[in-house]
C-alpha atoms as a PDB file:
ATOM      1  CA  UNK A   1      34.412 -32.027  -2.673  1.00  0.00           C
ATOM      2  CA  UNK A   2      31.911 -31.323   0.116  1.00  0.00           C
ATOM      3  CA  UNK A   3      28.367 -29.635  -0.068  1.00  0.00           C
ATOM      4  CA  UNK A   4      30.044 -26.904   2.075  1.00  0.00           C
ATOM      5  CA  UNK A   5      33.030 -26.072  -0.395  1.00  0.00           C
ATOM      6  CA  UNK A   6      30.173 -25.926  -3.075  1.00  0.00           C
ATOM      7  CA  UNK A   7      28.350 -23.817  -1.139  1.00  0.00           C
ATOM      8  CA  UNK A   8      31.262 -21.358  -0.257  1.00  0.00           C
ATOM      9  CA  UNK A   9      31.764 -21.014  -4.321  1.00  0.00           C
ATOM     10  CA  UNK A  10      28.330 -20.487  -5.393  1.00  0.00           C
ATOM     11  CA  UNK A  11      27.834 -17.928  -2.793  1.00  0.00           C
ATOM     12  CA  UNK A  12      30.781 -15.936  -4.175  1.00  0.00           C
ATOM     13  CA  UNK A  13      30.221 -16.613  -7.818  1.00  0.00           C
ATOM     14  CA  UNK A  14      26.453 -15.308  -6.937  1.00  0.00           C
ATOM     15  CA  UNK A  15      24.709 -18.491  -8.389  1.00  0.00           C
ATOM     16  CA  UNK A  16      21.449 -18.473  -8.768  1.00  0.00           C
ATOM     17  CA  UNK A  17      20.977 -22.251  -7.619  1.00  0.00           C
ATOM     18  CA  UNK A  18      23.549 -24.238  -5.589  1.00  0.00           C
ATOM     19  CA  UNK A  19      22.932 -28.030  -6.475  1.00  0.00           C
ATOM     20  CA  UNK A  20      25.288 -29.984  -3.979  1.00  0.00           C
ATOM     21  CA  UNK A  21      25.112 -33.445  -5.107  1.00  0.00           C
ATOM     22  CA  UNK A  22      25.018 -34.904  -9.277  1.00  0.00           C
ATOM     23  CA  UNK A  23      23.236 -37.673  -8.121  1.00  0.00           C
ATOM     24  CA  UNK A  24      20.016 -35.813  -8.300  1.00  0.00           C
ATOM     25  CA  UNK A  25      20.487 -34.273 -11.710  1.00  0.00           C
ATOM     26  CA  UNK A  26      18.586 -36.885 -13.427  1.00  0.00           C
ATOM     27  CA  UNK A  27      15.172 -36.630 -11.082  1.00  0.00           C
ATOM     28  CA  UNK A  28      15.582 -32.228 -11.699  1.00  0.00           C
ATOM     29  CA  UNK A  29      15.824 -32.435 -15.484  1.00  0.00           C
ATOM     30  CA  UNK A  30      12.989 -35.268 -15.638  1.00  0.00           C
ATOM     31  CA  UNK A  31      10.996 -32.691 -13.324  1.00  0.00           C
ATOM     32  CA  UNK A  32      11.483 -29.960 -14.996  1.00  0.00           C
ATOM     33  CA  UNK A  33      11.083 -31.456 -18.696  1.00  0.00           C
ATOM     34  CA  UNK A  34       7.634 -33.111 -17.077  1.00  0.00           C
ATOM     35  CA  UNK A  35       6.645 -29.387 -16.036  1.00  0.00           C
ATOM     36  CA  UNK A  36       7.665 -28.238 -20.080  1.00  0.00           C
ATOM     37  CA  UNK A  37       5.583 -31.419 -21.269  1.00  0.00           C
ATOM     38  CA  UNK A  38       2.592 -30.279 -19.215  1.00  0.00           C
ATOM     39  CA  UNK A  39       2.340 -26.767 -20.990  1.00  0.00           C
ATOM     40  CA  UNK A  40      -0.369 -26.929 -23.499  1.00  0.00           C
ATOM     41  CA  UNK A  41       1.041 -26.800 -27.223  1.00  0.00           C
ATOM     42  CA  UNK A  42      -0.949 -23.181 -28.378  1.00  0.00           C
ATOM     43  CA  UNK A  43       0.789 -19.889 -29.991  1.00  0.00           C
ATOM     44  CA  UNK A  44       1.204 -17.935 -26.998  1.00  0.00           C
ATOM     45  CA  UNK A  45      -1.108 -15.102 -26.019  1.00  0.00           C
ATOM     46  CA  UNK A  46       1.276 -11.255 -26.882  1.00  0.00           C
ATOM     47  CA  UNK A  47      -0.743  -9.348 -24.562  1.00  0.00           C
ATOM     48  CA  UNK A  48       0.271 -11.892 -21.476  1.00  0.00           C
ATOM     49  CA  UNK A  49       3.899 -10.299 -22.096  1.00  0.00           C
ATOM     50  CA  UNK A  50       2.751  -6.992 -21.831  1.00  0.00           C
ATOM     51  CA  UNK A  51       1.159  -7.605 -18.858  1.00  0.00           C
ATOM     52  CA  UNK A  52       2.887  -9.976 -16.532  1.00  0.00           C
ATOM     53  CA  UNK A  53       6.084 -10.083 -18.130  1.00  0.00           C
ATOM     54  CA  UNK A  54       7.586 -11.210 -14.648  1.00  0.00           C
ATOM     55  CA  UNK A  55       5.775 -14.314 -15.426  1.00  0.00           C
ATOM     56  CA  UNK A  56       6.625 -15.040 -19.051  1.00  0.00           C
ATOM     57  CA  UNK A  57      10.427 -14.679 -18.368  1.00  0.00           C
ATOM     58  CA  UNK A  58      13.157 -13.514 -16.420  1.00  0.00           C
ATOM     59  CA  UNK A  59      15.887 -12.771 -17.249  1.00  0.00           C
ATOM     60  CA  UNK A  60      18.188 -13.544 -14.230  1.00  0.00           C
ATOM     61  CA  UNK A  61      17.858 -17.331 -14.919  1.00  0.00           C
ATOM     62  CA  UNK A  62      20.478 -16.181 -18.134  1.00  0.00           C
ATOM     63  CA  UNK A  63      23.151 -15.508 -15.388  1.00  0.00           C
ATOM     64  CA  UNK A  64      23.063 -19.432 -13.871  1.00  0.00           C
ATOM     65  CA  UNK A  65      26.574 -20.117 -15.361  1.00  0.00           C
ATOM     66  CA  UNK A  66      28.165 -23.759 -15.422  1.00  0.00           C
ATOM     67  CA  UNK A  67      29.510 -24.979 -12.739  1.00  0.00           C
ATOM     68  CA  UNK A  68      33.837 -25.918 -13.073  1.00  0.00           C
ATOM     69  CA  UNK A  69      34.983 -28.622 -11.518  1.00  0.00           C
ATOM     70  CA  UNK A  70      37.621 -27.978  -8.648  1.00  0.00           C
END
């Protein structure tokens, strides 16, 4: 499949992200578990939730379903 048939789904499924290629899924999860890893390891702060709760989580990244194959 090409990145522009991928592209033409996730637009009408309304993904949140669009990855094209699964070569680079390795390098994104190492990223992102490197970016978890770099958190420091305290009970978090309640009142930060009350306050910026746009920061502590969101809930549209809940919506980012699998992706079928074709």
């Amino acid at each position: 499949m090409d990145a522009g048939e991928r592209v033409v789904r996730g637009i009408k499924r309304g993904d949140l992200y669009i990855m094209t290629h699964t070569e680079f899924k390795e390098g994104v999860e190492a990223r992102c578990n490197a970016i978890v890893r770099a958190f420091p390891d305290e009970t978090p702060n309640p009142r930060y939730s009350e306050v910026f709760p746009f920061l502590t989580y969101n809930e549209i990244y809940d919506k980012q379903e699998a992706v079928p194959a074709l």
